[in-house]
N, C-alpha and C. Protein backbone atom coordinates (compact mmCIF):
# COMPACT_ATOMS: atom_id res chain seq x y z
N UNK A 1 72.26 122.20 100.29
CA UNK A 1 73.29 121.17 100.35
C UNK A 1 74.67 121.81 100.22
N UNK A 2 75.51 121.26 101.23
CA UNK A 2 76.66 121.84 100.71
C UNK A 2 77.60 121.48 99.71
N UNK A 3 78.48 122.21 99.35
CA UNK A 3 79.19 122.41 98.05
C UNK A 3 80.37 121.41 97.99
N UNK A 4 80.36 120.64 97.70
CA UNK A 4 81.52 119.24 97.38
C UNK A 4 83.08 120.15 97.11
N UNK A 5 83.56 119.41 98.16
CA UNK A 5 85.09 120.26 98.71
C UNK A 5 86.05 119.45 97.54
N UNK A 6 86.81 119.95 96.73
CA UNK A 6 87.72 119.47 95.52
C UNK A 6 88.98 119.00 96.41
N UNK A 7 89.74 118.12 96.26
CA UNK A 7 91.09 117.96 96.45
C UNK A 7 92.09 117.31 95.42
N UNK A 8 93.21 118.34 94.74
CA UNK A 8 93.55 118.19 93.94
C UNK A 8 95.23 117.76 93.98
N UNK A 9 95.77 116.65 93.75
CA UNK A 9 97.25 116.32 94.25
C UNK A 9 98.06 116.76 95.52
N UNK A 10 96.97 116.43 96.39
CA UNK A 10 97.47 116.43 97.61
C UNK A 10 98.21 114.93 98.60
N UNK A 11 99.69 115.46 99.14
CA UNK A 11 100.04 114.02 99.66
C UNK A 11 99.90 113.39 100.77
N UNK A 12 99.21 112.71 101.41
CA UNK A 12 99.04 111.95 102.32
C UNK A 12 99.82 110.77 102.83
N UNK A 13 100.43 110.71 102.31
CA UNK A 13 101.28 109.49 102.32
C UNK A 13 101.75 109.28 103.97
N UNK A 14 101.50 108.17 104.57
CA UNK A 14 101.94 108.15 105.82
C UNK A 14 101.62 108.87 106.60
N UNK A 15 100.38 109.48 106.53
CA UNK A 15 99.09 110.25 107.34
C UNK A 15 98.86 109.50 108.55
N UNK A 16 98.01 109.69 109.74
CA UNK A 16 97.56 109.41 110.33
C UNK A 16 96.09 109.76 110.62
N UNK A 17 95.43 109.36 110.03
CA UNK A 17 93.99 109.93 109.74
C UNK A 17 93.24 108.97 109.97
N UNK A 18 93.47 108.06 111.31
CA UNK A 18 91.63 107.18 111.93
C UNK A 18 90.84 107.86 112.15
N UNK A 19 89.97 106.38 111.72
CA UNK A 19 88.16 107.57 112.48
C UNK A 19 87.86 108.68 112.01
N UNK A 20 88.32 108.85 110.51
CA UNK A 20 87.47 110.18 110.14
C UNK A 20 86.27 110.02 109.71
N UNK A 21 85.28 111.22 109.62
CA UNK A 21 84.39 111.21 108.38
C UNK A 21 84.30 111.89 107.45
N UNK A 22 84.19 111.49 106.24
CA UNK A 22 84.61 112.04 104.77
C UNK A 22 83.37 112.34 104.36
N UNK A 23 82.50 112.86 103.91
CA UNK A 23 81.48 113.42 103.20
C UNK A 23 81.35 114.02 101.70
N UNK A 24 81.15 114.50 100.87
CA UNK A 24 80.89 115.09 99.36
C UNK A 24 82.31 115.54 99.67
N UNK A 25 83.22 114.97 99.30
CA UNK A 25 84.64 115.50 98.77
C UNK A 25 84.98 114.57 97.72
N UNK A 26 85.56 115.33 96.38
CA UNK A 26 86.30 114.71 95.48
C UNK A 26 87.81 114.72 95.48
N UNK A 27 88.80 113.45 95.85
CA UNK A 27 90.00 113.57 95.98
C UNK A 27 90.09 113.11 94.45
N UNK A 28 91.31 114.11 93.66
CA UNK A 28 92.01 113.59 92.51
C UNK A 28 93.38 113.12 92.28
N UNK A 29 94.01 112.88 91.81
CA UNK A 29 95.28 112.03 91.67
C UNK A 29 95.99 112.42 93.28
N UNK A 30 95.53 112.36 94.40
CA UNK A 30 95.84 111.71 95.93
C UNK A 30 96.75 111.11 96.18
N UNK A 31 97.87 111.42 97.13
CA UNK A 31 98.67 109.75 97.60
C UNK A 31 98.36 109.56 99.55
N UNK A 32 97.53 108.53 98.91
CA UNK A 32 96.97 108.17 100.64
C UNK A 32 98.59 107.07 100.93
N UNK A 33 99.35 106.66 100.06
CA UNK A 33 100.36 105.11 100.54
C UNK A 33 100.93 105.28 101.81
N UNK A 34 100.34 104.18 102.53
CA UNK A 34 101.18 103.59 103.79
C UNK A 34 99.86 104.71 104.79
N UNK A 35 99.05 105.15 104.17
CA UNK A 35 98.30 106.29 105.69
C UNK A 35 97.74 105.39 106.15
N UNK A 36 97.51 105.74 107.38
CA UNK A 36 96.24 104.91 108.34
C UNK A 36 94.79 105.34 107.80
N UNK A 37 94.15 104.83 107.46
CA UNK A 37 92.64 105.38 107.36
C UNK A 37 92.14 104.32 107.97
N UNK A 38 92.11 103.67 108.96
CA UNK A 38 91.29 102.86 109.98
C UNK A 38 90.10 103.05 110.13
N UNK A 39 89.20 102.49 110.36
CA UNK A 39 87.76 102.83 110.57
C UNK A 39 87.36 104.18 110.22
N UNK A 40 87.81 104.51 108.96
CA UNK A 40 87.53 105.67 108.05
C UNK A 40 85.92 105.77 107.32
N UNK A 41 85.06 106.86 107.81
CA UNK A 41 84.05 106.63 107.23
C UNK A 41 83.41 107.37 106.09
N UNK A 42 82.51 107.37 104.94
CA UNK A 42 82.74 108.01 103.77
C UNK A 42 81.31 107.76 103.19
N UNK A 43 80.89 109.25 102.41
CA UNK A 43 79.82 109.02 101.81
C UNK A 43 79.74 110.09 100.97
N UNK A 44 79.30 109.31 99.62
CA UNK A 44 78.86 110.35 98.95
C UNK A 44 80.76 110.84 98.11
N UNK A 45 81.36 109.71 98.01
CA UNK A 45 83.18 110.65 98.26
C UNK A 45 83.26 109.97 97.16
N UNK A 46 84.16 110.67 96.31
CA UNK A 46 85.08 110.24 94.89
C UNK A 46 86.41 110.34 94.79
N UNK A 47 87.33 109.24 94.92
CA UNK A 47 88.71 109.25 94.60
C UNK A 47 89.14 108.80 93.23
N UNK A 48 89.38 109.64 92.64
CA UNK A 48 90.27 109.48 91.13
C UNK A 48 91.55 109.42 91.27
N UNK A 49 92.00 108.26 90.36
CA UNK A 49 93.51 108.24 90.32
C UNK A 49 94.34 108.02 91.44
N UNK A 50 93.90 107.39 92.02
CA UNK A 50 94.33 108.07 93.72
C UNK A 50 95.15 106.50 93.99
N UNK A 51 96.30 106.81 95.07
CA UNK A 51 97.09 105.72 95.00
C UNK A 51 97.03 105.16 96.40
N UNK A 52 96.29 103.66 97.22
CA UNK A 52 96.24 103.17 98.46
C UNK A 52 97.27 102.24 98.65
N UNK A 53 98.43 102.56 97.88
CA UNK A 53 99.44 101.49 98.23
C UNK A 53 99.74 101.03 99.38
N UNK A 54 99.62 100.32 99.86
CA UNK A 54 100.29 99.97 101.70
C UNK A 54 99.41 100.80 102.51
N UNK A 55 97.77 101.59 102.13
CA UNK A 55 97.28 102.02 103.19
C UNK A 55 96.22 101.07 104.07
N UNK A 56 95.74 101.20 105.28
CA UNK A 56 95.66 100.73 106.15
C UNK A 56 94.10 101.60 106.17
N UNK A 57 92.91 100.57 105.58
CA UNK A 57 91.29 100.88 105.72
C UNK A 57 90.42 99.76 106.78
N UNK A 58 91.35 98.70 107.12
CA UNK A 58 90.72 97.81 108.03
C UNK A 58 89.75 98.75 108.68
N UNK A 59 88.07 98.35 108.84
CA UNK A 59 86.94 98.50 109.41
C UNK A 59 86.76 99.59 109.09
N UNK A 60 86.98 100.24 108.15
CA UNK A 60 86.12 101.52 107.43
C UNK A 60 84.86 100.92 106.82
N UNK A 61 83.81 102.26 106.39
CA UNK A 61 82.80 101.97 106.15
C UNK A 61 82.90 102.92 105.11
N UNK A 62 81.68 102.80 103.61
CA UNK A 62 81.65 103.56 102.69
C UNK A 62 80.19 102.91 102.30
N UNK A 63 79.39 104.32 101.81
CA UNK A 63 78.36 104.36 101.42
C UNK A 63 78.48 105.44 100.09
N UNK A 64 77.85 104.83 98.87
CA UNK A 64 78.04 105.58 98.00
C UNK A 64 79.14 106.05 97.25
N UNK A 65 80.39 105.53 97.97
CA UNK A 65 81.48 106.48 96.78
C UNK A 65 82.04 105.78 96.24
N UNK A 66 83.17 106.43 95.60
CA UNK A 66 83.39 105.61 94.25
C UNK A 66 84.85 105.99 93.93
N UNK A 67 85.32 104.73 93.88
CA UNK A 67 87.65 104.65 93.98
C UNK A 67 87.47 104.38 91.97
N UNK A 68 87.86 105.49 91.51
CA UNK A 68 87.90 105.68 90.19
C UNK A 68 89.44 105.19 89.82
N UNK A 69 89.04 104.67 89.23
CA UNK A 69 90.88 103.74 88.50
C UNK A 69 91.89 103.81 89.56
N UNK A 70 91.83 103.43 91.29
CA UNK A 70 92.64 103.72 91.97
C UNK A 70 93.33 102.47 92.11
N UNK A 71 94.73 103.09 92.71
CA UNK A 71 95.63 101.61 92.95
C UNK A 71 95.36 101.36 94.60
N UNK A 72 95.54 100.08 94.92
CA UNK A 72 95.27 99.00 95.87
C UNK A 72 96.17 98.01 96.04
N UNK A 73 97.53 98.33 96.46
CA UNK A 73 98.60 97.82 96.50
C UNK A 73 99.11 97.09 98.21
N UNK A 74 99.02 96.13 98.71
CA UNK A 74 98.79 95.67 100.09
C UNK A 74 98.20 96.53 100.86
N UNK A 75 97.23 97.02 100.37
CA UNK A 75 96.19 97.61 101.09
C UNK A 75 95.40 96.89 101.84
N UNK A 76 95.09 97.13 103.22
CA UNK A 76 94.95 96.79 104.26
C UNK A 76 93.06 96.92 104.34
N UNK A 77 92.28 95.99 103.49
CA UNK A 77 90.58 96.39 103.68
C UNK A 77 89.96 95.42 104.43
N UNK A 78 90.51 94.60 105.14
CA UNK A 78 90.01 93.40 105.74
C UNK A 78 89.00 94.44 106.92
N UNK A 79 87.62 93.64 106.92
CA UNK A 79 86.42 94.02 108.37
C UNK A 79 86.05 95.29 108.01
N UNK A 80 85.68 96.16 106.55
CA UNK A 80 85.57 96.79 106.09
C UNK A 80 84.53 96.61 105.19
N UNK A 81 83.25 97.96 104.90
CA UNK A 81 82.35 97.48 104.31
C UNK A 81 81.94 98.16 103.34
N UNK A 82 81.49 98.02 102.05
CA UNK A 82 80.78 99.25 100.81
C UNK A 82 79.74 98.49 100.61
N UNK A 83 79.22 99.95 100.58
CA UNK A 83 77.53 99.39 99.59
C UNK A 83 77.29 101.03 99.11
N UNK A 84 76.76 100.03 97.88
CA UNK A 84 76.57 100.62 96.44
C UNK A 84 77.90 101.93 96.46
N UNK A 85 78.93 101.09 95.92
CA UNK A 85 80.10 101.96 96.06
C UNK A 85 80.79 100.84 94.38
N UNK A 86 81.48 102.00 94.08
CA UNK A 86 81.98 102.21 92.46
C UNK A 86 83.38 101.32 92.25
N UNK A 87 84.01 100.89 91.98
CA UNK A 87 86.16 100.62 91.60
C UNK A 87 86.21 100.40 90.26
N UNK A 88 85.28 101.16 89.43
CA UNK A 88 85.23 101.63 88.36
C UNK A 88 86.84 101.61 87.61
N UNK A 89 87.46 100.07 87.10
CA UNK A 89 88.66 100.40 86.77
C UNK A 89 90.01 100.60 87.40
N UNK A 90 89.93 100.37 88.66
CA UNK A 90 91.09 100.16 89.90
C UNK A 90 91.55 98.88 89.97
N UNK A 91 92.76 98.65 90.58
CA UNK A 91 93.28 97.83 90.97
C UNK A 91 93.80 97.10 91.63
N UNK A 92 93.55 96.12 92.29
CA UNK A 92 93.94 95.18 93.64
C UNK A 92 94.88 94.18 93.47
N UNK A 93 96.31 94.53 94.19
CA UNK A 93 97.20 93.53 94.18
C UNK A 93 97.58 93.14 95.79
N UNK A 94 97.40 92.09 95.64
CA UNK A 94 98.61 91.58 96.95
C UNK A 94 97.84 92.41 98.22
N UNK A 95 96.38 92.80 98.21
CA UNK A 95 95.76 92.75 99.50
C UNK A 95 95.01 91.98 100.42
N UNK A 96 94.88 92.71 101.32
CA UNK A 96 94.36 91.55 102.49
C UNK A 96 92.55 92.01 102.46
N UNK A 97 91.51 91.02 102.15
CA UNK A 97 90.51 91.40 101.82
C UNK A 97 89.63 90.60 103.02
N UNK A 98 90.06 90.15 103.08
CA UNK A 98 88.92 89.06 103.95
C UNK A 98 88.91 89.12 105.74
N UNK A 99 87.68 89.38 106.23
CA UNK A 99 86.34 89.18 105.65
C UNK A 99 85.98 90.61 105.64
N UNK A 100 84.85 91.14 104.28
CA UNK A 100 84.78 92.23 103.88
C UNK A 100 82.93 91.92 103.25
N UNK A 101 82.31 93.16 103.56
CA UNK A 101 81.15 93.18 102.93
C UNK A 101 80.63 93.86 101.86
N UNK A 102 80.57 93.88 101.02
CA UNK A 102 79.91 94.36 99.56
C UNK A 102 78.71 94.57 99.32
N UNK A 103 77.57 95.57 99.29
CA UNK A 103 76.57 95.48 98.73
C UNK A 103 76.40 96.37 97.41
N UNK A 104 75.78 95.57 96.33
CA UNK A 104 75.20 95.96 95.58
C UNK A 104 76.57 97.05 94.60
N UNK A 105 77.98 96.50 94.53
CA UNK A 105 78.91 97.17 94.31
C UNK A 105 79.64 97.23 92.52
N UNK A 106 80.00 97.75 92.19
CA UNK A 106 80.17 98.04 90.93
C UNK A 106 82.10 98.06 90.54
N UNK A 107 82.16 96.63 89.88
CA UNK A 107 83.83 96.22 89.99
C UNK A 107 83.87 96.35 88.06
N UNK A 108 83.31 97.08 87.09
CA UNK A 108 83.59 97.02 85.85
C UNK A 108 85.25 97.93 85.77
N UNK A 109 85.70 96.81 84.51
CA UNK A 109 86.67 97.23 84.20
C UNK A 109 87.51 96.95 85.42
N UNK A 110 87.44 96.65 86.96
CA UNK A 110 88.88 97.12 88.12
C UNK A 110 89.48 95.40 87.67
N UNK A 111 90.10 95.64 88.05
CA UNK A 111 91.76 94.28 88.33
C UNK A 111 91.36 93.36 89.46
N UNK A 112 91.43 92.29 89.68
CA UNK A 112 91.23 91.77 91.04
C UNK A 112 91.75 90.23 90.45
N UNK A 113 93.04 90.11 89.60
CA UNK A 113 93.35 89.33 89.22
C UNK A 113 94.10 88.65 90.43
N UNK A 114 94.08 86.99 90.52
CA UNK A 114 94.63 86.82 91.78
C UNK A 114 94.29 86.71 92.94
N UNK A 115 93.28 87.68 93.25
CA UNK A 115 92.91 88.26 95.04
C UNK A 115 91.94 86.92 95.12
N UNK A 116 92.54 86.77 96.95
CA UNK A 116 91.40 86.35 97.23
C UNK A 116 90.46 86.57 97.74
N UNK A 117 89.19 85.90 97.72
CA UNK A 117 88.02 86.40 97.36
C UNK A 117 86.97 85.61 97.90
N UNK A 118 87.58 84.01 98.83
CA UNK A 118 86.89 82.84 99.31
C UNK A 118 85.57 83.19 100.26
N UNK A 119 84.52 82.51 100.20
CA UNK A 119 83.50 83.37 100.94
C UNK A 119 82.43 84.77 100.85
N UNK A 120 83.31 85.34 99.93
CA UNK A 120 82.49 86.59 100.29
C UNK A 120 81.04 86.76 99.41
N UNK A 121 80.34 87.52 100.11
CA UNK A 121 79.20 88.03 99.44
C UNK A 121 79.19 89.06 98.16
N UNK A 122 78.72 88.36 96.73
CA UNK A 122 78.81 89.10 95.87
C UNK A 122 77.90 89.66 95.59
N UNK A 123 76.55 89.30 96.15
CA UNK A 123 74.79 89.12 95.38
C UNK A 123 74.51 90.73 94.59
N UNK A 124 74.27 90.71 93.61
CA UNK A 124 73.99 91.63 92.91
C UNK A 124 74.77 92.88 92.24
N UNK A 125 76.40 92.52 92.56
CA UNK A 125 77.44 93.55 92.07
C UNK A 125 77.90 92.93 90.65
N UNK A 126 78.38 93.99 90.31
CA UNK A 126 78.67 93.96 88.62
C UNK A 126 80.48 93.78 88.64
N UNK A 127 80.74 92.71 87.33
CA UNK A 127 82.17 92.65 87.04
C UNK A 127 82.11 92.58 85.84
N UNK A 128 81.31 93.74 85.05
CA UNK A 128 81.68 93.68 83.38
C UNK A 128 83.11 93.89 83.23
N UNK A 129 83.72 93.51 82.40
CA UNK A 129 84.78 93.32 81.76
C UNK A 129 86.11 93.35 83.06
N UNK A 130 85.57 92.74 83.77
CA UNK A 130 86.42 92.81 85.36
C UNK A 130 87.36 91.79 85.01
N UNK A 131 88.90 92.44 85.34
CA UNK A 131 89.92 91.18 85.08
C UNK A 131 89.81 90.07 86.44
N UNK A 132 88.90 88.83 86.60
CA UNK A 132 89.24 87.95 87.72
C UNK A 132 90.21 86.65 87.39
N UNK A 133 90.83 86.83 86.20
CA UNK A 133 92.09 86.12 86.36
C UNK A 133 92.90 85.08 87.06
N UNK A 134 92.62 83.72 87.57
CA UNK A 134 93.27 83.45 88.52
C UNK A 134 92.78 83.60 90.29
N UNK A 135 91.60 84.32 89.85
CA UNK A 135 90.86 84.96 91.29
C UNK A 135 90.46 83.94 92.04
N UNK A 136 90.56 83.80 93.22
CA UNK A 136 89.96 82.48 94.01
C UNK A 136 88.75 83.22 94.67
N UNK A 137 87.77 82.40 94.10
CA UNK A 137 86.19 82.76 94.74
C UNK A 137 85.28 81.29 94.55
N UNK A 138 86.00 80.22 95.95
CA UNK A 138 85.39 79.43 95.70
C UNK A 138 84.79 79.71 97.06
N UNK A 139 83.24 79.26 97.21
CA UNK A 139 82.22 79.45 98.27
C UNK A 139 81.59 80.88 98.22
N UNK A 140 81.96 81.43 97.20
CA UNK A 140 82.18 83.19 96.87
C UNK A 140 80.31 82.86 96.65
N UNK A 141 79.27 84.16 97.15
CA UNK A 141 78.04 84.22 97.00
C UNK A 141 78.06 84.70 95.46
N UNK A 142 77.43 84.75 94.24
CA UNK A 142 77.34 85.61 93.12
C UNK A 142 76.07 85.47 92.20
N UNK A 143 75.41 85.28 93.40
CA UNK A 143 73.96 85.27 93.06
C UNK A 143 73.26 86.68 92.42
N UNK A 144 72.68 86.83 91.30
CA UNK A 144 72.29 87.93 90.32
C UNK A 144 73.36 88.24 89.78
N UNK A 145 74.90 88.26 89.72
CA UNK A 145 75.66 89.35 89.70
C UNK A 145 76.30 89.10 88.29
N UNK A 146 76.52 90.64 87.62
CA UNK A 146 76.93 90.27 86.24
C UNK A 146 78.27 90.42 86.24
N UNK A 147 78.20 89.21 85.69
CA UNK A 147 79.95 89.15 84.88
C UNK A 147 80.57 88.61 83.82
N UNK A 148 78.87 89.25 82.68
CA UNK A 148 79.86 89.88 81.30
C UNK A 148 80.76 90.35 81.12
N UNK A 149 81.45 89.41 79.72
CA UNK A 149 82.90 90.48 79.52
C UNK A 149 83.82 90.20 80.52
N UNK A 150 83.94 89.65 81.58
CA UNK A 150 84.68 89.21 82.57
C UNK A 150 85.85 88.27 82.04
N UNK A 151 86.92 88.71 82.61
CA UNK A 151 88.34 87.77 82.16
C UNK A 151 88.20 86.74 83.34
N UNK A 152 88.09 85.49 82.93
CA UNK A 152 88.47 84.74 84.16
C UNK A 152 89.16 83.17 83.90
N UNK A 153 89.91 83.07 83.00
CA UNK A 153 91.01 82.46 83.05
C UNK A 153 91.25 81.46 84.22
N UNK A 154 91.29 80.75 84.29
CA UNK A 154 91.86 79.71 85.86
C UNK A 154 91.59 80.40 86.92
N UNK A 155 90.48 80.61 86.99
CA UNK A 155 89.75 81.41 88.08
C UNK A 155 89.05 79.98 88.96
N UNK A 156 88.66 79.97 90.19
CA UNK A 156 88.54 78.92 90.97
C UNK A 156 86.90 79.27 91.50
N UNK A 157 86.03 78.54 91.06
CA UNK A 157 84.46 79.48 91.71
C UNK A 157 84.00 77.82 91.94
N UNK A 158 84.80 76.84 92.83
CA UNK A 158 84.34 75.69 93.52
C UNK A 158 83.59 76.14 94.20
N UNK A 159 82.45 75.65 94.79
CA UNK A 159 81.44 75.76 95.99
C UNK A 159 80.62 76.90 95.69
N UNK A 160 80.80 78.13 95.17
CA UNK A 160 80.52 79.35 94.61
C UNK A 160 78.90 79.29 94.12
N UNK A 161 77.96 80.40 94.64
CA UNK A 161 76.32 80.26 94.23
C UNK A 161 76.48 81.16 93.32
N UNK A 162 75.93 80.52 91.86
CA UNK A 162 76.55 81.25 90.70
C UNK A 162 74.87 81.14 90.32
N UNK A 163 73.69 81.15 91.12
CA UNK A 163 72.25 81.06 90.74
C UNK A 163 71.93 82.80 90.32
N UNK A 164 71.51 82.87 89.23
CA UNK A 164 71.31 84.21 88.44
C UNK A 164 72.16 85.05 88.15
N UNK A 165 73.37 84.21 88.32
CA UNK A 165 74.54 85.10 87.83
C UNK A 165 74.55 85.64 86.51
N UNK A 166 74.74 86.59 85.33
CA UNK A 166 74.66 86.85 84.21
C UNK A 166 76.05 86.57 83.86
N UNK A 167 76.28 85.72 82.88
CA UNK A 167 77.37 85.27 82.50
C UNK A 167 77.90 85.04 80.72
N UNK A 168 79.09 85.16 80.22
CA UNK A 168 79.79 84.58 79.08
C UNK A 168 79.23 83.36 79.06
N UNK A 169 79.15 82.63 77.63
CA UNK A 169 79.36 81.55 77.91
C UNK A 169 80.68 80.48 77.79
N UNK A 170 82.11 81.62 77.74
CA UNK A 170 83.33 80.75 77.91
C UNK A 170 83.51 80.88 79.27
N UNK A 171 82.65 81.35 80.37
CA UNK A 171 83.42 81.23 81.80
C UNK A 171 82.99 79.17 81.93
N UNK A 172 81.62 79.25 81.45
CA UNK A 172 81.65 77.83 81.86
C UNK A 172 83.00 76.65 81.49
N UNK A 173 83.58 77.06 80.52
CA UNK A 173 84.88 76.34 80.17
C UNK A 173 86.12 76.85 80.98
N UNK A 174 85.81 78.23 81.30
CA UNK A 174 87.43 79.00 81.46
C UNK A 174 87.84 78.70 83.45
N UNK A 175 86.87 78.43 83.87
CA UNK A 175 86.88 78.29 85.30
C UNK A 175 86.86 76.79 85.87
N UNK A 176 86.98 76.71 87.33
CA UNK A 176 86.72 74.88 88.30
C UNK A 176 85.11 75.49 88.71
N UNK A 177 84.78 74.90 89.07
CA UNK A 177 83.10 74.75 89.14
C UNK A 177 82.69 73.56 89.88
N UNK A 178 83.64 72.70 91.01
CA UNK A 178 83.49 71.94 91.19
C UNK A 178 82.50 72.17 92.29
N UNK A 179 81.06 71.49 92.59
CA UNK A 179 80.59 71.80 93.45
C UNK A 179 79.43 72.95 92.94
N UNK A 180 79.66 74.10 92.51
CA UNK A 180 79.25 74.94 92.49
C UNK A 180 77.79 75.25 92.07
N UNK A 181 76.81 75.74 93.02
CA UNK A 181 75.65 76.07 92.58
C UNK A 181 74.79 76.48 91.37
N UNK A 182 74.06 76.19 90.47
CA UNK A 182 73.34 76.99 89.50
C UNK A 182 72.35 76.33 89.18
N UNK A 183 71.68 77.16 88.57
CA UNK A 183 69.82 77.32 87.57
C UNK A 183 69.84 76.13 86.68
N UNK A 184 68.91 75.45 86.15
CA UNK A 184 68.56 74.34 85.54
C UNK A 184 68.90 75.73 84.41
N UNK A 185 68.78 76.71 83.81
CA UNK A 185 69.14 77.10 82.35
C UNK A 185 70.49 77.37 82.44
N UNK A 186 71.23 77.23 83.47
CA UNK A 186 72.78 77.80 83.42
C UNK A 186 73.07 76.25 83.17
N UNK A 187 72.73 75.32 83.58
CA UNK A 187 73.35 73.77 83.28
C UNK A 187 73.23 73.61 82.24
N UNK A 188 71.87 74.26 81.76
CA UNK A 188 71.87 73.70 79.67
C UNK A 188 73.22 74.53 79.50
N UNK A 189 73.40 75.81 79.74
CA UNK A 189 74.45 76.61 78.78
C UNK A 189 76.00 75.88 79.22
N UNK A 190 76.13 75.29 80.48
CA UNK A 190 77.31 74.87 81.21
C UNK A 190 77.18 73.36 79.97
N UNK A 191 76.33 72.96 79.74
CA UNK A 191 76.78 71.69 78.95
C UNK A 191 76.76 71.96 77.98
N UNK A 192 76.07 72.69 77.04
CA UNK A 192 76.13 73.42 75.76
C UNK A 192 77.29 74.27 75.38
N UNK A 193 78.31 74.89 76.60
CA UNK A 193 79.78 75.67 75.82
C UNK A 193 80.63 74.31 76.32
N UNK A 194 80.08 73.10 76.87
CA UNK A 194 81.22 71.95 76.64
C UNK A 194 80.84 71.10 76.20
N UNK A 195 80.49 71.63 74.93
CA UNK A 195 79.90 70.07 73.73
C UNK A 195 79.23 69.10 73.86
N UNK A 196 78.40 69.19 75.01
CA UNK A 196 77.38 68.39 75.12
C UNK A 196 76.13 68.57 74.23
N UNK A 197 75.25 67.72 74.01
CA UNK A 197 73.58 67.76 73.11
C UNK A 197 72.91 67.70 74.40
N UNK A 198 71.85 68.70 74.75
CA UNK A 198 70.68 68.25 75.86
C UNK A 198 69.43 68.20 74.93
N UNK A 199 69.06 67.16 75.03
CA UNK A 199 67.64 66.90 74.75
C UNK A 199 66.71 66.48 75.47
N UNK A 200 65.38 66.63 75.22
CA UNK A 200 64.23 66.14 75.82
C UNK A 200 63.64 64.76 76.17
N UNK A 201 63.73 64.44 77.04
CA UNK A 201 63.07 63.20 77.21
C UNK A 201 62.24 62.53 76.71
């Protein structure tokens, strides 16, 4: 196997780099802001620290890697896809996300306060202690997906399949839920953190 290529504070900024393919490379504190990475493809890749302010990933693909505490500043990910890929602690402001595919993806600790989020497929990705803040994810799939420890404050999960979701039990108070899918044991806990008695017939 070959030997994972290091990249260490290198600037990219306003690159022109479509259509690559990225393989076992670790980028560290990086400035991709404002580059094109268009249908950029990636596997097996680790960006630390690394800054996507204003970059441009529309219809890239990623398998396996993992954006370690990176910033995501009108970053451009719309028609773009990860599975089993990391944002381990990163942050998303003021991007354009939709429509985007996720499998099986790992959002502990990242920011996504705000973003929207309407529609998309969550089934089986993790948002421990994930700030969703304000996040609009109504019709949002989040079937299995944990989100212990999750901040979600006036967060909007109307219409949202919240069936095996692993959950707090202040999201049932802290969120709208209007509509929204779930398990005959998530309704006991949904009426049980809002002062309801369920008893037996």
């Amino acid at each position: 196997m070959d030997p994972v290529e290091e990249v260490v504070g290198e600037d990219y900024g306003d690159a022109r780099l479509p259509a690559q393919n990225w393989q076992r490379r670790h980028y560290t504190k990086c400035n991709f802001r404002d580059a094109d990475l268009s249908e950029l493809r990636t596997e097996s890749v680790i960006f630390t620290d690394c800054d996507f302010t204003g970059a441009d990933l529309a219809e890239s693909r990623h398998v396996g890697t993992a954006f370690r505490s990176c910033s995501f500043t009108r970053t451009t990910l719309w028609h773009s896809e990860f599975r089993n890929c990391s944002f381990l602690g990163s942050e998303f402001d003021n991007c354009r996300l939709r429509p985007m595919v996720f499998d099986e993806c790992d959002f502990t600790l990242a920011s996504l306060g705000g973003a929207d989020l309407r529609g998309l497929d969550f089934t089986d990705c993790r948002f421990r202690e994930a700030n969703l803040v304000r996040t609009d994810l109504r019709r949002a799939v989040l079937r299995s997906a944990d989100l212990f420890g999750a901040r979600t404050g006036g967060a909007k999960f109307d219409g949202a399949d919240l069936r095996g979701a692993h959950v707090d039990a202040n999201l049932w108070t802290a969120v709208s839920l209007d509509k929204a899918q779930i398990e005959l044991t998530q309704a006991i806990a949904y009426a049980t953190a809002n002062g309801l008695v369920v008893e037996p017939t």
